[in-house]
N, C-alpha and C. Protein backbone atom coordinates (compact mmCIF):
# COMPACT_ATOMS: atom_id res chain seq x y z
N UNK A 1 0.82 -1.20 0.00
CA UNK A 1 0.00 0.00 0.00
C UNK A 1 0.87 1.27 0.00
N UNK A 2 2.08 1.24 0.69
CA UNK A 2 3.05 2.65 1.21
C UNK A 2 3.77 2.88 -0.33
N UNK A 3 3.59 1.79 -0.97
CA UNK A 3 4.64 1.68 -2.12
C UNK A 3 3.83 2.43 -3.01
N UNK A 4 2.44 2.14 -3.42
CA UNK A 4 1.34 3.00 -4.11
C UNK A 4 1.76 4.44 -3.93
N UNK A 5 1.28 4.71 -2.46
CA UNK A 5 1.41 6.12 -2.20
C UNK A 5 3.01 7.01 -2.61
N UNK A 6 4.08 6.04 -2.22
CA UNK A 6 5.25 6.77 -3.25
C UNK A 6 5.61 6.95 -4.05
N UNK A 7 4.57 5.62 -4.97
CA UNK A 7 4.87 6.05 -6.35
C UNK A 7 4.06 7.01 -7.34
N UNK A 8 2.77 7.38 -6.66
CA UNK A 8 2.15 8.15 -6.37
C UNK A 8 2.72 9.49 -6.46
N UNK A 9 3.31 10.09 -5.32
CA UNK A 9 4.04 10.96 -4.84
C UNK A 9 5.35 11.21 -6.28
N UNK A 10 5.84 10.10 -6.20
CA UNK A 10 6.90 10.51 -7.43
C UNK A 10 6.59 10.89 -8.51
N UNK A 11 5.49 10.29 -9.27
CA UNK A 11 4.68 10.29 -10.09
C UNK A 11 4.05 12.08 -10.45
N UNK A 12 3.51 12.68 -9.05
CA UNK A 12 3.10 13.55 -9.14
C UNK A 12 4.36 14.47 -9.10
N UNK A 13 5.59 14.29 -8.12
CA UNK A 13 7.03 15.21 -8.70
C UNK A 13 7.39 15.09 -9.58
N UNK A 14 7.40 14.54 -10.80
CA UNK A 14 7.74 13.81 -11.73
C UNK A 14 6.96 15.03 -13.25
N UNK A 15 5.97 14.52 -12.93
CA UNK A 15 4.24 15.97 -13.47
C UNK A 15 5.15 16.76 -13.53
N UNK A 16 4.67 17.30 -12.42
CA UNK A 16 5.34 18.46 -11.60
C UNK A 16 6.71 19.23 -12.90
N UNK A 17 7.87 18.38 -12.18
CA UNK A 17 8.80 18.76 -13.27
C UNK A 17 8.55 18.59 -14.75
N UNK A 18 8.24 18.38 -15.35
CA UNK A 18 8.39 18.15 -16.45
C UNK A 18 7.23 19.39 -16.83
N UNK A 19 6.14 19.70 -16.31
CA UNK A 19 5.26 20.81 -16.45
C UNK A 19 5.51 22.45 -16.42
N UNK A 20 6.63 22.49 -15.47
CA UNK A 20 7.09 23.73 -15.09
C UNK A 20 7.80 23.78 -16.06
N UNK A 21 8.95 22.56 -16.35
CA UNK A 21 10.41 22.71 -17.55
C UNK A 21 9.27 23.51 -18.58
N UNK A 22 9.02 22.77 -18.67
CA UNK A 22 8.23 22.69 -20.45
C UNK A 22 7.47 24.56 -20.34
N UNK A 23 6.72 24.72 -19.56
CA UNK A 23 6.26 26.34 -18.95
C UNK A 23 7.33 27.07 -18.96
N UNK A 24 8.64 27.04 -18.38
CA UNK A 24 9.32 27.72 -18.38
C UNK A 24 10.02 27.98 -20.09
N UNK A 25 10.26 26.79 -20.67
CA UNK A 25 10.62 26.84 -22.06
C UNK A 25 9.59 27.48 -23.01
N UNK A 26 8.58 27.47 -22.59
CA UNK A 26 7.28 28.31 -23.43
C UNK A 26 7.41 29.89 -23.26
N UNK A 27 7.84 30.02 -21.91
CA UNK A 27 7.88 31.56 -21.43
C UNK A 27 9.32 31.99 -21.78
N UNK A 28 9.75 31.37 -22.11
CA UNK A 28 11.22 31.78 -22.77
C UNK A 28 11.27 32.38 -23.77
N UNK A 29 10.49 31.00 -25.05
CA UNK A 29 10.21 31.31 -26.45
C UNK A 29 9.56 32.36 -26.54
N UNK A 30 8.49 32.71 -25.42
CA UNK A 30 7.67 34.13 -26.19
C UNK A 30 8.51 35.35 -25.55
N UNK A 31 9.25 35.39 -24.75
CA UNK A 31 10.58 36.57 -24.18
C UNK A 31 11.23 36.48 -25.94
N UNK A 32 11.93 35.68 -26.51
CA UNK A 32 12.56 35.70 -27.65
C UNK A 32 11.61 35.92 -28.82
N UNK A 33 10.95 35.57 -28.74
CA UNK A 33 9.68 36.11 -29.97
C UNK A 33 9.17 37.39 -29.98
N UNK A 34 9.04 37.82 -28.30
CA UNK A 34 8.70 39.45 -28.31
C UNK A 34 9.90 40.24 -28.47
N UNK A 35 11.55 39.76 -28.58
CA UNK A 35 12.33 40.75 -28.78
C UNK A 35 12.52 40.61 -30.10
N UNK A 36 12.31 39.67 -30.71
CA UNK A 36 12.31 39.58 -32.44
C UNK A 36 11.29 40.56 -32.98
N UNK A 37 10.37 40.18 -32.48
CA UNK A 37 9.05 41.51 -32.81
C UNK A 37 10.10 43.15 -32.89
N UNK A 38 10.38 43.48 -31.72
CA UNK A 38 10.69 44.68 -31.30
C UNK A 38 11.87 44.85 -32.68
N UNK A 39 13.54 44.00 -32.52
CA UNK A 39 13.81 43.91 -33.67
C UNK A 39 13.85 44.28 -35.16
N UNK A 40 12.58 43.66 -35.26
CA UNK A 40 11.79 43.91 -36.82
C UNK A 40 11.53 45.26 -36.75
N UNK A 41 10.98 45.59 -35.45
CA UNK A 41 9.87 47.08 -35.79
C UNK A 41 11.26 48.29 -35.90
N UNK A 42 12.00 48.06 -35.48
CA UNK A 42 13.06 48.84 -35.36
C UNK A 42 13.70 48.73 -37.01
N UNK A 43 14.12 47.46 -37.16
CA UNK A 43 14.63 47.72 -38.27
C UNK A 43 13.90 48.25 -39.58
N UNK A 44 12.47 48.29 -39.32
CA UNK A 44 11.62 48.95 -40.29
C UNK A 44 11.51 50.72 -40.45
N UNK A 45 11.81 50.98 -39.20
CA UNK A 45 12.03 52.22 -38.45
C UNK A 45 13.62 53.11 -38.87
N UNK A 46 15.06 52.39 -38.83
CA UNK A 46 15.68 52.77 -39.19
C UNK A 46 15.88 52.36 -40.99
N UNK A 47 15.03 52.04 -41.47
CA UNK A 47 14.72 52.24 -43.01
C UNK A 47 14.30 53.14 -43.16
N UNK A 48 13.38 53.42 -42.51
CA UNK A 48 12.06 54.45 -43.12
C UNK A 48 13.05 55.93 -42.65
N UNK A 49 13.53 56.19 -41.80
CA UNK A 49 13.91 57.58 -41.20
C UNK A 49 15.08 57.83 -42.33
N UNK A 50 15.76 57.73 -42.71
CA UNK A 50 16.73 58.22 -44.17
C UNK A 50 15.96 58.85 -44.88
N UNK A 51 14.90 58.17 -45.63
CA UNK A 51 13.62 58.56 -46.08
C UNK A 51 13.05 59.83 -45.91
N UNK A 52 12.87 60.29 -44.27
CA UNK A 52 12.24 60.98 -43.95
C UNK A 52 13.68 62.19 -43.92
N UNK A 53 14.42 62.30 -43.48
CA UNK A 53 15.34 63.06 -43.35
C UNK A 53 15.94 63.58 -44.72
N UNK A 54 15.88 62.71 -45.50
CA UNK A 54 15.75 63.33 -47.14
C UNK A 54 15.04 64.00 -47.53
N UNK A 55 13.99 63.80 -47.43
CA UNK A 55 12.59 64.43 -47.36
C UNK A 55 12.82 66.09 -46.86
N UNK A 56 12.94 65.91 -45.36
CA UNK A 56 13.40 67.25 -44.75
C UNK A 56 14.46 68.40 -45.01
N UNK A 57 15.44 67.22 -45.81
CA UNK A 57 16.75 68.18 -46.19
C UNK A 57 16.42 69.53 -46.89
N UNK A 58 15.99 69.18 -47.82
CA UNK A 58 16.29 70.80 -48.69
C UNK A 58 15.56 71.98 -47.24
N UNK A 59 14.62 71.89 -46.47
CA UNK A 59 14.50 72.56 -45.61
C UNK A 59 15.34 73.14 -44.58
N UNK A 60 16.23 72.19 -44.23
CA UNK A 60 16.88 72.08 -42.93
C UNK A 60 18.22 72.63 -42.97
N UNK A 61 19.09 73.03 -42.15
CA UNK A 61 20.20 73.66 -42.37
C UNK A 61 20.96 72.63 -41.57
N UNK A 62 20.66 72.40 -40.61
CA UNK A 62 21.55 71.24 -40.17
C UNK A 62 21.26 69.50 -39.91
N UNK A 63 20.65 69.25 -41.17
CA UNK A 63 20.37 68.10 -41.49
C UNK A 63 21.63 67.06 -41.56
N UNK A 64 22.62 67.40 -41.85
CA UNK A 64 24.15 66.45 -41.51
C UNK A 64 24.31 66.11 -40.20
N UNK A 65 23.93 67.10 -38.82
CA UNK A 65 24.32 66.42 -38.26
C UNK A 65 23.15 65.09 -37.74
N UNK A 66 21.84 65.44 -38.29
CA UNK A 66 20.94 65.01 -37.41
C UNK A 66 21.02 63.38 -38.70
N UNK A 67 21.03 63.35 -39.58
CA UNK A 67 21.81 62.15 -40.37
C UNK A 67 22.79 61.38 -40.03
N UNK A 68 23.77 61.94 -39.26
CA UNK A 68 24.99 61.49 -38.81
C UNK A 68 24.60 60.58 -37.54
N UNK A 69 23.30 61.45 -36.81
CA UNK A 69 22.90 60.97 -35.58
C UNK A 69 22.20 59.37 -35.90
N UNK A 70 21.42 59.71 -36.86
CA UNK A 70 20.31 58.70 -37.37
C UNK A 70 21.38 57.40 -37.65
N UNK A 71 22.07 57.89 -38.64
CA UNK A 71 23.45 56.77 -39.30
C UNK A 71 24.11 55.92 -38.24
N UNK A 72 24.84 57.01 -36.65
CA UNK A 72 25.46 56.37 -35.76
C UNK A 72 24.35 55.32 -34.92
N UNK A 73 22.81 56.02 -34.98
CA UNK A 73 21.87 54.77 -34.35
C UNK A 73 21.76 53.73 -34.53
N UNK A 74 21.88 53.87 -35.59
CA UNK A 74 21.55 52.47 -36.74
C UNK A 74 22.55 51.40 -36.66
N UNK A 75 24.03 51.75 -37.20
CA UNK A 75 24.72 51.15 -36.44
C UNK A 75 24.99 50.60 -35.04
N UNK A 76 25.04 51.31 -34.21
CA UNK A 76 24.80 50.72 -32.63
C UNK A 76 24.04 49.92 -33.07
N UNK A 77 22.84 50.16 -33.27
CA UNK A 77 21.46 48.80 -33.48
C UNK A 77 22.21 47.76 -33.83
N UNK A 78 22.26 47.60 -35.44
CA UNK A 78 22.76 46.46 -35.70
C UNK A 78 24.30 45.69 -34.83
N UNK A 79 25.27 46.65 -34.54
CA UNK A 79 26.07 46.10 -33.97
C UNK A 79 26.08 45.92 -32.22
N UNK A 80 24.56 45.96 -31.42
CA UNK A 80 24.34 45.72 -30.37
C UNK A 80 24.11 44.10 -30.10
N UNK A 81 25.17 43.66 -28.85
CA UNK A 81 24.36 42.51 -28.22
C UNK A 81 23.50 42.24 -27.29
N UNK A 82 23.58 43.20 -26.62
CA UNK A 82 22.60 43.38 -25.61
C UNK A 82 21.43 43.90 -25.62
N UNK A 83 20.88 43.45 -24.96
CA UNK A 83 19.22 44.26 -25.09
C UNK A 83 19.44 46.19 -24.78
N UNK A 84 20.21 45.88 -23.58
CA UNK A 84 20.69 47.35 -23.06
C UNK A 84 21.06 48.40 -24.79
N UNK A 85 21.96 47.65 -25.04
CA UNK A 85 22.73 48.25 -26.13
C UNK A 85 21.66 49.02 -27.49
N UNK A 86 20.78 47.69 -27.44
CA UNK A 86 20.06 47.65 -28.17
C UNK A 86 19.03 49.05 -27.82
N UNK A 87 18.63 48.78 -27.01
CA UNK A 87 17.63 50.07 -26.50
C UNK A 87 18.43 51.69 -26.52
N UNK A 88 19.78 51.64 -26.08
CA UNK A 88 20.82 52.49 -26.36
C UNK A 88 20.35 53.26 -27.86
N UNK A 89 20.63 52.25 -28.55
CA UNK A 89 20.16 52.50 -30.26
C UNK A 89 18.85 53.48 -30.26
N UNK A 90 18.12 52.47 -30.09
CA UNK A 90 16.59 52.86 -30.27
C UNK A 90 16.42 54.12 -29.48
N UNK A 91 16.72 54.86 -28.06
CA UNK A 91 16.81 55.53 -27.69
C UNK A 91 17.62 56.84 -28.70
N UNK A 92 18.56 56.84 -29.01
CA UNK A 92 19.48 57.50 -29.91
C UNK A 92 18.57 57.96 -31.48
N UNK A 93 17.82 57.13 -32.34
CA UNK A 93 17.19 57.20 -33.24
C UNK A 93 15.94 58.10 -32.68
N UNK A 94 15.11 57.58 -31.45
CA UNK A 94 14.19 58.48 -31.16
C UNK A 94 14.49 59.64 -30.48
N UNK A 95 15.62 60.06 -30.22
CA UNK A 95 15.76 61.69 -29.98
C UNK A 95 16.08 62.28 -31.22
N UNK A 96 17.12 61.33 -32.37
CA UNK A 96 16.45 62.11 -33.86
C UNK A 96 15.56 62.69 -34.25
N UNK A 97 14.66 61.63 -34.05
CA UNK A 97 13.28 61.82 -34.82
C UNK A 97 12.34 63.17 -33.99
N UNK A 98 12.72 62.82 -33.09
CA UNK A 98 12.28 64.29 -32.23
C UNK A 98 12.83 65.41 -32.58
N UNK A 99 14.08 65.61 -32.74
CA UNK A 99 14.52 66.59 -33.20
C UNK A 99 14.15 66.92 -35.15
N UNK A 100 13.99 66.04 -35.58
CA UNK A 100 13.54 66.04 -37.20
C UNK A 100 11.77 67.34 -37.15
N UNK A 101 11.02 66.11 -35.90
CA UNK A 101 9.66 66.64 -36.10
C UNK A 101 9.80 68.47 -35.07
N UNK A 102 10.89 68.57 -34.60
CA UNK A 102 10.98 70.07 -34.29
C UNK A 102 11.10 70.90 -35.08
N UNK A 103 11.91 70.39 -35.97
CA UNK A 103 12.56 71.11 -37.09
C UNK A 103 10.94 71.54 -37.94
N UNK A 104 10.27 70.95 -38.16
CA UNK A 104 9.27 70.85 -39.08
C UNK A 104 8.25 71.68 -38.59
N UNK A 105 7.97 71.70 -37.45
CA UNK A 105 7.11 72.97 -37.24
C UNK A 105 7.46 74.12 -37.97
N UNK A 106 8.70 74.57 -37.97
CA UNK A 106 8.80 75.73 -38.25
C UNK A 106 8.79 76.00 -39.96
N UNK A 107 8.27 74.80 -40.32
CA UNK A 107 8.90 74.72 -42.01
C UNK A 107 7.04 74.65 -42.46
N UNK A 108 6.17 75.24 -42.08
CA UNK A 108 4.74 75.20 -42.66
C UNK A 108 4.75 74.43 -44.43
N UNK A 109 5.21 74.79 -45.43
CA UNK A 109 5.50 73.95 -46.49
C UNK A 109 5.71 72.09 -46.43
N UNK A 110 6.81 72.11 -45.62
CA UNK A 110 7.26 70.77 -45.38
C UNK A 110 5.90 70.18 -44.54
N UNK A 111 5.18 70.74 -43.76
CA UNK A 111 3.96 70.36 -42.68
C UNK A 111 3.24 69.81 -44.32
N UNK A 112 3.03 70.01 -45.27
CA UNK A 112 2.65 69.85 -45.99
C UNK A 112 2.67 68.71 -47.59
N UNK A 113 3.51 68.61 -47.59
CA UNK A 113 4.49 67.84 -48.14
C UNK A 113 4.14 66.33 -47.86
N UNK A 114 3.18 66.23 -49.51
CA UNK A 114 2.61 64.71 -49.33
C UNK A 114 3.64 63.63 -48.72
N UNK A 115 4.93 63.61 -49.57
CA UNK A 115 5.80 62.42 -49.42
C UNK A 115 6.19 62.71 -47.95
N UNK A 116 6.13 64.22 -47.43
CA UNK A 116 6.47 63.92 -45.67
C UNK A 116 5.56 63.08 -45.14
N UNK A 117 4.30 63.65 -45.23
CA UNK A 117 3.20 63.27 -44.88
C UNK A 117 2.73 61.74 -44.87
N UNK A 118 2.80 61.36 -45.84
CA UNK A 118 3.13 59.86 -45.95
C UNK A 118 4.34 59.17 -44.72
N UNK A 119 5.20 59.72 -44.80
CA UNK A 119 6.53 59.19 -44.37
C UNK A 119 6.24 59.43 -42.68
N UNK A 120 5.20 60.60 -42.34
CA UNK A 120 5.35 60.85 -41.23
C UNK A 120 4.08 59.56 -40.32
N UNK A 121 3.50 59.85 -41.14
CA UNK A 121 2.33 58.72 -40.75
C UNK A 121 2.38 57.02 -40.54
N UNK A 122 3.65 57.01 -41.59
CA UNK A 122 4.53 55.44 -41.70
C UNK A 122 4.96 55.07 -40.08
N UNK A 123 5.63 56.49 -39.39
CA UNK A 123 6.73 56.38 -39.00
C UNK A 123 5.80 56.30 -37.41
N UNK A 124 4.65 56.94 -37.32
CA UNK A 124 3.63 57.15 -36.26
C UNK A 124 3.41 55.88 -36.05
N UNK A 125 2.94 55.33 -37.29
CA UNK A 125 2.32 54.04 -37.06
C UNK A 125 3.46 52.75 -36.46
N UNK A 126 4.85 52.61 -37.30
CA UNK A 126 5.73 52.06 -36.44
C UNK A 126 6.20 52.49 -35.03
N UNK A 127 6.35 53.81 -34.60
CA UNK A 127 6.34 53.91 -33.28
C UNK A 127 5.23 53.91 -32.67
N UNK A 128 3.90 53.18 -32.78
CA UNK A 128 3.00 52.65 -32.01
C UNK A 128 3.38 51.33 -31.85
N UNK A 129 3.58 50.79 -32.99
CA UNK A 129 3.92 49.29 -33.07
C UNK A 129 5.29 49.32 -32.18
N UNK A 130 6.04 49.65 -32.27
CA UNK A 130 7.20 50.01 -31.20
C UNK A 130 6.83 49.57 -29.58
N UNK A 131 6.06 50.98 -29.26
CA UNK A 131 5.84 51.22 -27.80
C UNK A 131 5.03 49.54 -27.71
N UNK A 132 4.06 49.21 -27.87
CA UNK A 132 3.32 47.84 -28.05
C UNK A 132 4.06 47.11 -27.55
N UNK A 133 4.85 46.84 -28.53
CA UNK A 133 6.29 45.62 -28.93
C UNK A 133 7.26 45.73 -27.51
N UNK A 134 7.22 47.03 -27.26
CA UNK A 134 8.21 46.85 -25.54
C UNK A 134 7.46 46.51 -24.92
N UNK A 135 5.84 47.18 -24.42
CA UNK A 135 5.25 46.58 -23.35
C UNK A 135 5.72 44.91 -23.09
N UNK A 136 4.93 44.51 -24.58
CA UNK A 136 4.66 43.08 -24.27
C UNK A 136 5.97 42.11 -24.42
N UNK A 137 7.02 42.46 -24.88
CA UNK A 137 8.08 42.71 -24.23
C UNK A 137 8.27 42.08 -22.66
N UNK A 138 8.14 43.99 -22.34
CA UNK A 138 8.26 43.50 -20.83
C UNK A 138 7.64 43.03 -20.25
N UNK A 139 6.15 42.62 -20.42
CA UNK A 139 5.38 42.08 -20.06
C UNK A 139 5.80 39.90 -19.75
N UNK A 140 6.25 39.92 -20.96
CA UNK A 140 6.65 38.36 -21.05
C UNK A 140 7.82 38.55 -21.07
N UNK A 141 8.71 39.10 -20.27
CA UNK A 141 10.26 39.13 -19.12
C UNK A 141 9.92 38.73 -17.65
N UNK A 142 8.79 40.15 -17.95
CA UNK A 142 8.59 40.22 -16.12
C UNK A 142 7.57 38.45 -15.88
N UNK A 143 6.92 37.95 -16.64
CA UNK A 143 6.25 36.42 -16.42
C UNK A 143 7.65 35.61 -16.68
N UNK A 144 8.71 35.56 -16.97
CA UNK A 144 9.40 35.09 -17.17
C UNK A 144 10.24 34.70 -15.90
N UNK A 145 10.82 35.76 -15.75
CA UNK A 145 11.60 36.50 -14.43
C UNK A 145 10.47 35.95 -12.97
N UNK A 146 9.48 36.07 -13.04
CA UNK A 146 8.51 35.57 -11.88
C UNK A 146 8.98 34.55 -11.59
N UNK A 147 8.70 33.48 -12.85
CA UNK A 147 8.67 32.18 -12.54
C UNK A 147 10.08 31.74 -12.57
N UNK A 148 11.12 32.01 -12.73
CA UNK A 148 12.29 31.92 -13.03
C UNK A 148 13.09 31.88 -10.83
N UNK A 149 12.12 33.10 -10.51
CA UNK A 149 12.53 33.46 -9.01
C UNK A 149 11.86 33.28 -7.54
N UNK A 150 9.94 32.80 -8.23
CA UNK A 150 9.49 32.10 -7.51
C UNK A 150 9.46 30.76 -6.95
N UNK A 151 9.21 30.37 -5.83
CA UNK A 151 9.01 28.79 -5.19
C UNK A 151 7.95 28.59 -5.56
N UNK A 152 7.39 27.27 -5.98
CA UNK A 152 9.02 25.79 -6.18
C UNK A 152 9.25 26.03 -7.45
N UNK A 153 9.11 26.54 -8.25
CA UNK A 153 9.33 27.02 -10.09
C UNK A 153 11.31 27.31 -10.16
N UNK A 154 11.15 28.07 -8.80
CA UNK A 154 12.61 28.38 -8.97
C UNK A 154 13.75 27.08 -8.62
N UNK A 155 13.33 26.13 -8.25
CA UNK A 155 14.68 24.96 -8.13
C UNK A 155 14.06 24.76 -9.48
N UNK A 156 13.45 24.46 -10.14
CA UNK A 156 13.47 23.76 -11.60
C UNK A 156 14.55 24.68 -12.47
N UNK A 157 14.23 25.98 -12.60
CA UNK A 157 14.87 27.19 -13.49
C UNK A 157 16.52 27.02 -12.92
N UNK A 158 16.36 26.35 -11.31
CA UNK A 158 18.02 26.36 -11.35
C UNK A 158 18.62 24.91 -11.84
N UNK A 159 17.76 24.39 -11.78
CA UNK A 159 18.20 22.63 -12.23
C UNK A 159 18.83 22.97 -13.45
N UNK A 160 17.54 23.42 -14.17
CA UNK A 160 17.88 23.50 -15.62
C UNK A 160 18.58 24.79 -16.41
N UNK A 161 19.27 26.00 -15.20
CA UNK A 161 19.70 26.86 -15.87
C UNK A 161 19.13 28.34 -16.33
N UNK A 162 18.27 28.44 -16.06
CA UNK A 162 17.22 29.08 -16.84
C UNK A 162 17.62 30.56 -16.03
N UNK A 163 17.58 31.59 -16.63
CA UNK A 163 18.13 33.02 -15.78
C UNK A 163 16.84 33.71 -16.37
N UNK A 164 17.27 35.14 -15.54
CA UNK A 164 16.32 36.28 -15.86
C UNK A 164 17.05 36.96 -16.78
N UNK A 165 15.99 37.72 -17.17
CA UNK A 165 16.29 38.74 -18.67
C UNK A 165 15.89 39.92 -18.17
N UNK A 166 16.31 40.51 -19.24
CA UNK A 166 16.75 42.29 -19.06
C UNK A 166 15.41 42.62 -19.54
N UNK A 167 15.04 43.87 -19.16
CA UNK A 167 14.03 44.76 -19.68
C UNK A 167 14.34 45.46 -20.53
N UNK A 168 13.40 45.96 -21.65
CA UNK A 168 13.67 46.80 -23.04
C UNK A 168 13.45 48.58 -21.97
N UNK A 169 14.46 48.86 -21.52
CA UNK A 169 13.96 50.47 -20.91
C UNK A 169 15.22 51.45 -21.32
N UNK A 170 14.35 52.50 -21.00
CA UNK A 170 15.00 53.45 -21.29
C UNK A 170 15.83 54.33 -20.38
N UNK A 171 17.37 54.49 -20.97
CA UNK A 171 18.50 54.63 -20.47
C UNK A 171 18.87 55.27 -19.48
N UNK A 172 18.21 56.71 -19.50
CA UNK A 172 18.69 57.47 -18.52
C UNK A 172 17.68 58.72 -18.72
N UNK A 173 17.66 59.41 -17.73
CA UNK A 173 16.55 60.81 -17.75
C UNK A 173 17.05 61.71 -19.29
N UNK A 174 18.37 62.15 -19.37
CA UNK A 174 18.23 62.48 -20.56
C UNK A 174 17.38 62.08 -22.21
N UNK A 175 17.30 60.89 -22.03
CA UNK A 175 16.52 60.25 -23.69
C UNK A 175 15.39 60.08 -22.69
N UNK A 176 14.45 60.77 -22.06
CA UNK A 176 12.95 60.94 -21.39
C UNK A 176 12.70 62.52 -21.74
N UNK A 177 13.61 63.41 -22.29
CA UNK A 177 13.34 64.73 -22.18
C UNK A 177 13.11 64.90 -23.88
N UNK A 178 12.61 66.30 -23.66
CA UNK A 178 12.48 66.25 -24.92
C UNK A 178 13.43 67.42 -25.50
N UNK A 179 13.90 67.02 -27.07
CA UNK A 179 14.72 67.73 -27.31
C UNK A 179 14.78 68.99 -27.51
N UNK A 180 15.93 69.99 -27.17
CA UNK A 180 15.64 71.48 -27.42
C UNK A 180 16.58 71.49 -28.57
N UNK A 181 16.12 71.93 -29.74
CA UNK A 181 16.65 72.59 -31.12
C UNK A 181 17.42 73.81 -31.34
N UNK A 182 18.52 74.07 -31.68
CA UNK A 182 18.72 75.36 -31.61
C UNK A 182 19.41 75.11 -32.86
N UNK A 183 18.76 77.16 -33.61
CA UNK A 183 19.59 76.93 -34.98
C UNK A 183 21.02 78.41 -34.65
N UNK A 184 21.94 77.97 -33.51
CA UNK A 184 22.55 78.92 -33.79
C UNK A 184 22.05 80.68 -32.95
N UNK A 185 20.61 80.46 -32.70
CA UNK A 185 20.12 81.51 -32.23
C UNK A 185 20.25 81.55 -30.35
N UNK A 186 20.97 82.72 -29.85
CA UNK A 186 21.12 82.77 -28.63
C UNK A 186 20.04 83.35 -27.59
């Protein structure tokens, strides 16, 4: 009868592990699937902004450097390993683009300007898809990271290795502000 009940018992530790592994490997895949998402949206993002900054040039007087800015983002991007790094990037491209759409107020013509217009609406719509893409993101880190650090989930994640992951955030109070433009004028 005692033998039932332990094998029982093992039976159900047994569940057990193999339920959590397998949960934890599911919550992994969608942590790596939501940073592939983010990824993509980015790299659609540093396509499209050349585009737009072309667009802006004949307006702009100091469109080299804000190109140069866009160019050095892009790079970081692609040559980031880290998520940190990565967001580094993305951070760097979106104080561009902030500074691009400053510039443009003052250019009433360019406010106008189908191919901006187009380009600007492209670029709205990927930085929605963006912000999205981090939530859920962080959303399936932070379920990740739970179960990764909660009991009893957490001896499995250490059996098998399993760590926490970084959050897609943003760097420092400076890339939270918004940019001030100056053309030269004191």
């Amino acid at each position: 009868m005692y033998e039932y009940i332990i094998l029982g018992i093992i039976i159900l530790i047994v569940a057990y592990i193999i339920y959590s592994y397998n949960r934890l490997i599911s919550m992994r895949n969608m942590v790596d699937t939501a940073y592939s998402n983010i990824d993509t949206l980015l790299q659609k993002r540093f396509d499209l902004v050349p585009n737009l900054v072309n667009t802006v040039k004949g307006y702009m007087t100091h469109e080299r450097e804000l190109l140069e800015t866009v160019t050095r983002a892009r790079s970081d991007w692609m040559n980031a390993s880290t998520i940190q790094e990565n967001a580094g990037a993305d951070n760097l491209a979106a104080q561009a683009l902030k500074s691009i759409f400053a510039v443009v107020e003052n250019y009433p013509n360019l406010k106008a300007n189908e191919n901006f217009l187009l380009l600007q609406e492209e670029l709205v719509g990927i930085e929605n898809k963006i912000a999205y893409a981090r939530q859920r993101y962080n959303r399936t880190v932070l379920d990740l990271n739970n179960a990764v650090q909660q009991f009893p989930t957490n001896l499995i994640a250490q059996l098998f290795r399993f760590q926490t992951r970084e959050f897609f955030e943003v760097e420092s109070e400076q890339a939270r502000e918004v940019p001030v433009v100056n053309y030269g004028e004191e």
